[in-house]
PDB file of N, CA and C in Angstrom:
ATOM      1  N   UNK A   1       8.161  10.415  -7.107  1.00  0.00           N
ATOM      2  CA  UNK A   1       8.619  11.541  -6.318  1.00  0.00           C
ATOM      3  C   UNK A   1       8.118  11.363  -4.882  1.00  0.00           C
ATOM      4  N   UNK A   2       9.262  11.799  -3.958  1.00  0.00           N
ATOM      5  CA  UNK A   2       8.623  11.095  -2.518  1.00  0.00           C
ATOM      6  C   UNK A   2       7.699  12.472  -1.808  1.00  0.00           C
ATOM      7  N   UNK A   3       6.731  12.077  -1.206  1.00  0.00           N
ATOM      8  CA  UNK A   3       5.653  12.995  -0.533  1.00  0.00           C
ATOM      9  C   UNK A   3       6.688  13.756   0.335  1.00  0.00           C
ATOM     10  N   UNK A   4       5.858  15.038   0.964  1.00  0.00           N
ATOM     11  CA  UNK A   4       6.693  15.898   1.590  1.00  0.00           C
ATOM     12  C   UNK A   4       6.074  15.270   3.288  1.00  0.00           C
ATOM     13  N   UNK A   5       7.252  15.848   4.088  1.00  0.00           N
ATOM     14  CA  UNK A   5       6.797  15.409   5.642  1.00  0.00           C
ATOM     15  C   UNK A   5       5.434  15.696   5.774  1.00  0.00           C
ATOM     16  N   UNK A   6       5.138  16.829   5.078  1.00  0.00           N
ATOM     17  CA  UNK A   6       3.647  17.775   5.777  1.00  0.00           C
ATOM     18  C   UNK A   6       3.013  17.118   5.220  1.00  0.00           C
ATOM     19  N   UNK A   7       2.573  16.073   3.958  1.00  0.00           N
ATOM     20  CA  UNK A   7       2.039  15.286   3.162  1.00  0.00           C
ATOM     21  C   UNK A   7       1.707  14.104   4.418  1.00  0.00           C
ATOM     22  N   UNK A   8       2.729  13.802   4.730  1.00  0.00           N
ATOM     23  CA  UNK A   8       2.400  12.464   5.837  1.00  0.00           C
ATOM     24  C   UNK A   8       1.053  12.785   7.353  1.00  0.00           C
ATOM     25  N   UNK A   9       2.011  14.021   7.893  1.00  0.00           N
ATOM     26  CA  UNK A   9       1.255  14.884   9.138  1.00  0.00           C
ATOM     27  C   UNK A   9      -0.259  14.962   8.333  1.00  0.00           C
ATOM     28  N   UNK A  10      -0.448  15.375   7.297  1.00  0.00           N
ATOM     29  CA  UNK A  10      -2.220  15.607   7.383  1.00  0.00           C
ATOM     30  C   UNK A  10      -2.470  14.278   7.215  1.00  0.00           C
ATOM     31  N   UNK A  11      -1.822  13.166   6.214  1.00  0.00           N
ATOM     32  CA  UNK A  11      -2.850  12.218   6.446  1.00  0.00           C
ATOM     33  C   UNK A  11      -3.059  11.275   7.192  1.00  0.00           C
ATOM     34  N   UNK A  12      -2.005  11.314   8.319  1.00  0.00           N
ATOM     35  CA  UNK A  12      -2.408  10.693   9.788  1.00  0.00           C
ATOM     36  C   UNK A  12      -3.548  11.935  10.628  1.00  0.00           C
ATOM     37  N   UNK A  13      -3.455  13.325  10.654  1.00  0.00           N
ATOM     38  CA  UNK A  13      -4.755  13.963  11.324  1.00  0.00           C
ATOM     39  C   UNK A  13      -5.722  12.849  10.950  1.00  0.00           C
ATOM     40  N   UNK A  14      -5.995  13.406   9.085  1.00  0.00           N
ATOM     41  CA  UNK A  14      -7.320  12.783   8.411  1.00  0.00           C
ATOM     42  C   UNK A  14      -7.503  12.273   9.152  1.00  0.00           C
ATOM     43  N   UNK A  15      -6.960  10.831   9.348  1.00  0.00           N
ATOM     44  CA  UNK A  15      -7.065   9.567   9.585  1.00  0.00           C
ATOM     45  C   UNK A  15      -7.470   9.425  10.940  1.00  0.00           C
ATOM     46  N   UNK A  16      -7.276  10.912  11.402  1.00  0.00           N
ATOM     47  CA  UNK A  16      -7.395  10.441  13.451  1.00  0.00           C
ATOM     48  C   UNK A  16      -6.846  10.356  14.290  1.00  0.00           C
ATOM     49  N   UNK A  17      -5.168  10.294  13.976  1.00  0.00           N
ATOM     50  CA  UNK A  17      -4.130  10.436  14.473  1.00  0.00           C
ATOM     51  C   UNK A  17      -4.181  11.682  15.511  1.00  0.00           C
ATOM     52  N   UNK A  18      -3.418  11.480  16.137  1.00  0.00           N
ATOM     53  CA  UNK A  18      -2.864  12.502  17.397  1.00  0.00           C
ATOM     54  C   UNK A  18      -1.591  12.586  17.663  1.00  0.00           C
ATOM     55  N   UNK A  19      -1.300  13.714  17.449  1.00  0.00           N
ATOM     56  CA  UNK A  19       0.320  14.418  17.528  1.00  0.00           C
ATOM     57  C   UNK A  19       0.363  14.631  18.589  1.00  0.00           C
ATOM     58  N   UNK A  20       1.830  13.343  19.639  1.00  0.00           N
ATOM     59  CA  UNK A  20       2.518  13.858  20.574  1.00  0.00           C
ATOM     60  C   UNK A  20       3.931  14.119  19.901  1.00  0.00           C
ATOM     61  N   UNK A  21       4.170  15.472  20.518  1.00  0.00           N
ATOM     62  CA  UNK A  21       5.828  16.302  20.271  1.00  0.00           C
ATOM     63  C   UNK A  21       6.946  14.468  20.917  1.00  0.00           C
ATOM     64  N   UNK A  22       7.775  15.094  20.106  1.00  0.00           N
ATOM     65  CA  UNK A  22       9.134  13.820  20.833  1.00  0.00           C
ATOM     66  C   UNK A  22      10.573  14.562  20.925  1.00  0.00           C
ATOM     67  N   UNK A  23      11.681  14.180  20.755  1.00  0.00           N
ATOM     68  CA  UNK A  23      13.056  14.912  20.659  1.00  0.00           C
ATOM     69  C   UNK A  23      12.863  15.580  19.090  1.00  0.00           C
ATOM     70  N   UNK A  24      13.579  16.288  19.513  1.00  0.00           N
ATOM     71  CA  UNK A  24      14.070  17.430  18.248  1.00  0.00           C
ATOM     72  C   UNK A  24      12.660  17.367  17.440  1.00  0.00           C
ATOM     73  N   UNK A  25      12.908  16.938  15.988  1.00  0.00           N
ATOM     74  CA  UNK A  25      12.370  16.839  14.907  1.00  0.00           C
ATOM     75  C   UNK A  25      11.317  16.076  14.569  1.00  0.00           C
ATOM     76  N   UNK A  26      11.083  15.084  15.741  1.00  0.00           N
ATOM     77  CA  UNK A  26      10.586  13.908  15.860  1.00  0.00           C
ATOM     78  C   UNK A  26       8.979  14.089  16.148  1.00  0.00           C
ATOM     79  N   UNK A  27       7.960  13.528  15.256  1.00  0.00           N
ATOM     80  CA  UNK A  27       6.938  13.682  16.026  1.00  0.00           C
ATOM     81  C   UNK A  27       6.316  11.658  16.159  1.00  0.00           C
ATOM     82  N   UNK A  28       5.656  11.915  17.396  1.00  0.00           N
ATOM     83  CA  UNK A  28       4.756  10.431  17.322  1.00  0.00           C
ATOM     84  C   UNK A  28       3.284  11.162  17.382  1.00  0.00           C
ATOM     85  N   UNK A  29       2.766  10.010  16.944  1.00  0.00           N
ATOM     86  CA  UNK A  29       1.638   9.847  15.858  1.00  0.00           C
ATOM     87  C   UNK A  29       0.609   8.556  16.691  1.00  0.00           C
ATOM     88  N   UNK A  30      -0.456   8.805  16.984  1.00  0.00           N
ATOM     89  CA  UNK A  30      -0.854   7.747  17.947  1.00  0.00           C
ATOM     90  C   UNK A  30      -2.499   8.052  17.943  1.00  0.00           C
ATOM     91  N   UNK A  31      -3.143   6.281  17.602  1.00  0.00           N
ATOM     92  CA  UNK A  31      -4.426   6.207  17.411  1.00  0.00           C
ATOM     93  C   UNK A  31      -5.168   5.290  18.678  1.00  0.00           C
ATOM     94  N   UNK A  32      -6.211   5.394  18.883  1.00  0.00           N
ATOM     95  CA  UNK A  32      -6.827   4.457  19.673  1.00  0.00           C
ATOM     96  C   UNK A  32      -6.990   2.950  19.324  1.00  0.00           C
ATOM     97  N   UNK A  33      -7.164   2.248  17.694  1.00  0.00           N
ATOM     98  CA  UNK A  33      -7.422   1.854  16.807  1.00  0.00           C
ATOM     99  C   UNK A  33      -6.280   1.234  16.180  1.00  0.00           C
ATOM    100  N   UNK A  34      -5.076   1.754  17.030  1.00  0.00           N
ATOM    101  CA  UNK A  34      -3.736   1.453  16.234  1.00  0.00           C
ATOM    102  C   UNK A  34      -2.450   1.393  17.219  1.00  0.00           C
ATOM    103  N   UNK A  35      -2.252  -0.091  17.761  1.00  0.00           N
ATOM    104  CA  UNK A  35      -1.327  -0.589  18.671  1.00  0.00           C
ATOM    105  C   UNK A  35       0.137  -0.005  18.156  1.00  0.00           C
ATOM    106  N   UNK A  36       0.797   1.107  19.434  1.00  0.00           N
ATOM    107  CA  UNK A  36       1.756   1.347  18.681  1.00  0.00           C
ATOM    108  C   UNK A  36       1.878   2.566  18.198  1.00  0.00           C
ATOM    109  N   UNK A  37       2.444   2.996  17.685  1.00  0.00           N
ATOM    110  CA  UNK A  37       2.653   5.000  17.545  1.00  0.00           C
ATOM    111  C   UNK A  37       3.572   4.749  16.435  1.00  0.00           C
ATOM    112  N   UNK A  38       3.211   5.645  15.457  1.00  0.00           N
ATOM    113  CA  UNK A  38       4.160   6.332  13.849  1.00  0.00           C
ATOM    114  C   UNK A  38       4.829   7.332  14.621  1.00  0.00           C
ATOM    115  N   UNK A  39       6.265   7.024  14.185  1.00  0.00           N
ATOM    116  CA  UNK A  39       7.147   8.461  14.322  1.00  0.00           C
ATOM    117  C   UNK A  39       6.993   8.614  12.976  1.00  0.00           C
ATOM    118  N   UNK A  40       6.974  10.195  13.217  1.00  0.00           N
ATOM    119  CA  UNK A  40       7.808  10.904  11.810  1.00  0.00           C
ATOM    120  C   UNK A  40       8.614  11.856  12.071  1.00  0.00           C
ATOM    121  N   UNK A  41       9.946  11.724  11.504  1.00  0.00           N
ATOM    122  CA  UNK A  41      11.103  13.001  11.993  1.00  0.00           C
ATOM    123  C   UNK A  41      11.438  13.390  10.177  1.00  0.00           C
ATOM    124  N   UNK A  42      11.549  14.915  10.722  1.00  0.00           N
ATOM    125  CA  UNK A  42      12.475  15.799   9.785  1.00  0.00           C
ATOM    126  C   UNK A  42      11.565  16.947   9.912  1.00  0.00           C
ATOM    127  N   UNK A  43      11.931  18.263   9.072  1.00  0.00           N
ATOM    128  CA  UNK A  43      10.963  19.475   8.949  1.00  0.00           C
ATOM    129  C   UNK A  43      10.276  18.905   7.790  1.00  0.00           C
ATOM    130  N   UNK A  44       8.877  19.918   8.116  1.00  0.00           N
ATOM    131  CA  UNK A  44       7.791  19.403   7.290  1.00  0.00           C
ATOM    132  C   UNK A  44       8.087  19.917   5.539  1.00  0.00           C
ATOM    133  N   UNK A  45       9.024  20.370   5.407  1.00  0.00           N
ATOM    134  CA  UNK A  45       9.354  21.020   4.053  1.00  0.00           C
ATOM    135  C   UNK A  45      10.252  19.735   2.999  1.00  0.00           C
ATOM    136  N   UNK A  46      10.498  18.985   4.084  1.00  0.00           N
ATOM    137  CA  UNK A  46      11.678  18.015   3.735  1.00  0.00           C
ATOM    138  C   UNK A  46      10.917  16.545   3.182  1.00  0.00           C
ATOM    139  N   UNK A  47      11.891  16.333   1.912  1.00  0.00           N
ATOM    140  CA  UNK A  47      11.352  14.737   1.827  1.00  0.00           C
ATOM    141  C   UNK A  47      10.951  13.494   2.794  1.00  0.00           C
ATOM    142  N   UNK A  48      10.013  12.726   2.169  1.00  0.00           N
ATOM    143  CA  UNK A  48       9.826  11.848   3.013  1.00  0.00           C
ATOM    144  C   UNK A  48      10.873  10.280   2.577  1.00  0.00           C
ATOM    145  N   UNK A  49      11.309   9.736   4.120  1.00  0.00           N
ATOM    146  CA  UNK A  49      11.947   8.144   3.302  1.00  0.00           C
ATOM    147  C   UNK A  49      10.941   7.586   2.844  1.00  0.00           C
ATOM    148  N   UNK A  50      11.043   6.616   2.082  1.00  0.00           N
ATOM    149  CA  UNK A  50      10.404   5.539   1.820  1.00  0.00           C
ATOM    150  C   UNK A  50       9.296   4.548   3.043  1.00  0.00           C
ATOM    151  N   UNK A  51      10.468   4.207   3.960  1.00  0.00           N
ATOM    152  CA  UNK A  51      10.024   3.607   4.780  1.00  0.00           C
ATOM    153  C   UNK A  51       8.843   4.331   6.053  1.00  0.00           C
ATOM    154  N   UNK A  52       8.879   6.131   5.723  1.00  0.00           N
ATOM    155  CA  UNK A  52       8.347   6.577   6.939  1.00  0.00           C
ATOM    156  C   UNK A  52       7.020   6.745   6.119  1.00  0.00           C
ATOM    157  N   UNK A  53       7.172   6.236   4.338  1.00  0.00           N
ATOM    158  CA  UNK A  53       5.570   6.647   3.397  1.00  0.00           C
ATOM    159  C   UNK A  53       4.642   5.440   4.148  1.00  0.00           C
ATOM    160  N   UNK A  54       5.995   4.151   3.865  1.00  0.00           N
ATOM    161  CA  UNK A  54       5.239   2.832   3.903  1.00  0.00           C
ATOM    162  C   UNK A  54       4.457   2.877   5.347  1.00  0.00           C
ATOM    163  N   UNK A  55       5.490   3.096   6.312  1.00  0.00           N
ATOM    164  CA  UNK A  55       4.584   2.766   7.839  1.00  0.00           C
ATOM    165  C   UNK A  55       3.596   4.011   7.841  1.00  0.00           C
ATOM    166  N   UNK A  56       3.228   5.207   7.210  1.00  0.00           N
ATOM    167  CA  UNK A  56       2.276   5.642   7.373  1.00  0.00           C
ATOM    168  C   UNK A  56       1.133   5.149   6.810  1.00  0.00           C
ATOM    169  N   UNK A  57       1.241   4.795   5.284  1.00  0.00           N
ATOM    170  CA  UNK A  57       0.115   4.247   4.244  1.00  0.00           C
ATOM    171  C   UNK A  57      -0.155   3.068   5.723  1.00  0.00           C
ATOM    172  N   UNK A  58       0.741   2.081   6.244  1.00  0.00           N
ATOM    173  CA  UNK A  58       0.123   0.782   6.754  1.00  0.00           C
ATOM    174  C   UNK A  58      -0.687   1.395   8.158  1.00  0.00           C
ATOM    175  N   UNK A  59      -0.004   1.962   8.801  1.00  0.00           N
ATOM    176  CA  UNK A  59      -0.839   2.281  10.107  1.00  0.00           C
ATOM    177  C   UNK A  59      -2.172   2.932   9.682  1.00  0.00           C
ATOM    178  N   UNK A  60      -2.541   3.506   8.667  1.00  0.00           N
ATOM    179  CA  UNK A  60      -3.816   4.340   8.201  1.00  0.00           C
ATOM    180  C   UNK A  60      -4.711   3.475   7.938  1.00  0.00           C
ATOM    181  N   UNK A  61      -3.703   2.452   6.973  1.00  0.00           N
ATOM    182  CA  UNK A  61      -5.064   0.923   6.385  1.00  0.00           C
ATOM    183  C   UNK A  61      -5.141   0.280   7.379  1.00  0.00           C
ATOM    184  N   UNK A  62      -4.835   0.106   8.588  1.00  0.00           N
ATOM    185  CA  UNK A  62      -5.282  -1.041   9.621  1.00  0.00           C
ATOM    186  C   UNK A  62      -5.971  -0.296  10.392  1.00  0.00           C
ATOM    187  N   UNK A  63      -6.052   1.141  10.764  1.00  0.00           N
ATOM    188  CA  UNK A  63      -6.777   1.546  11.539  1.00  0.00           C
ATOM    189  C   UNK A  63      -8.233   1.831  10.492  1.00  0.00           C
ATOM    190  N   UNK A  64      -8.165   1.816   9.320  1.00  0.00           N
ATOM    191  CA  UNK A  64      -9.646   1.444   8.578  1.00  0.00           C
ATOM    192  C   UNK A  64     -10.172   0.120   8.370  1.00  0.00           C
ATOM    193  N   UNK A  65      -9.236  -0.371   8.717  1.00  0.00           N
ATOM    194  CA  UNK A  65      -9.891  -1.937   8.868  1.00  0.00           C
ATOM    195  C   UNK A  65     -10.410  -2.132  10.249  1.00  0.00           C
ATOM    196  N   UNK A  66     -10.006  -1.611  10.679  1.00  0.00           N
ATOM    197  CA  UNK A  66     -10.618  -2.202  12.274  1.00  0.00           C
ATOM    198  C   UNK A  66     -12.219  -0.891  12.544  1.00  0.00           C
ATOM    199  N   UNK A  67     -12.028  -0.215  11.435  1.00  0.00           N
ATOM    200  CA  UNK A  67     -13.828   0.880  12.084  1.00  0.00           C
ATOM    201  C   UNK A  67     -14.843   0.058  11.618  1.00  0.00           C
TER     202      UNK A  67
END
């Protein structure tokens, strides 16, 4: 079952992340620790793709690899 948007948003906070707003629906996601910025778009009530689980799980594990 795929995580919900709001599932993704806390665990980039956790992680350290920083929410800049983008168009519409869109948020970027941006670490000191982590070349590069996660979008995530849709409302937070709404499923997540696949691909927006994967680039979150990866941007989280490289920015714990590098503390």
């Amino acid at each position: 079952m795929p995580k919900k948007i709001r599932e993704l948003k806390k665990m980039l906070r956790k992680a350290g992340f920083q929410e800049i707003p983008g168009k519409g629906s869109h948020t970027n996601w941006i670490h000191p620790l982590y070349l590069g910025k996660v979008t995530i778009s849709g409302k937070d009530s709404g499923d997540a793709k696949v691909y927006q689980e994967r680039e979150t799980k990866q941007a989280i594990e490289e920015v714990n690899r590098k503390k």
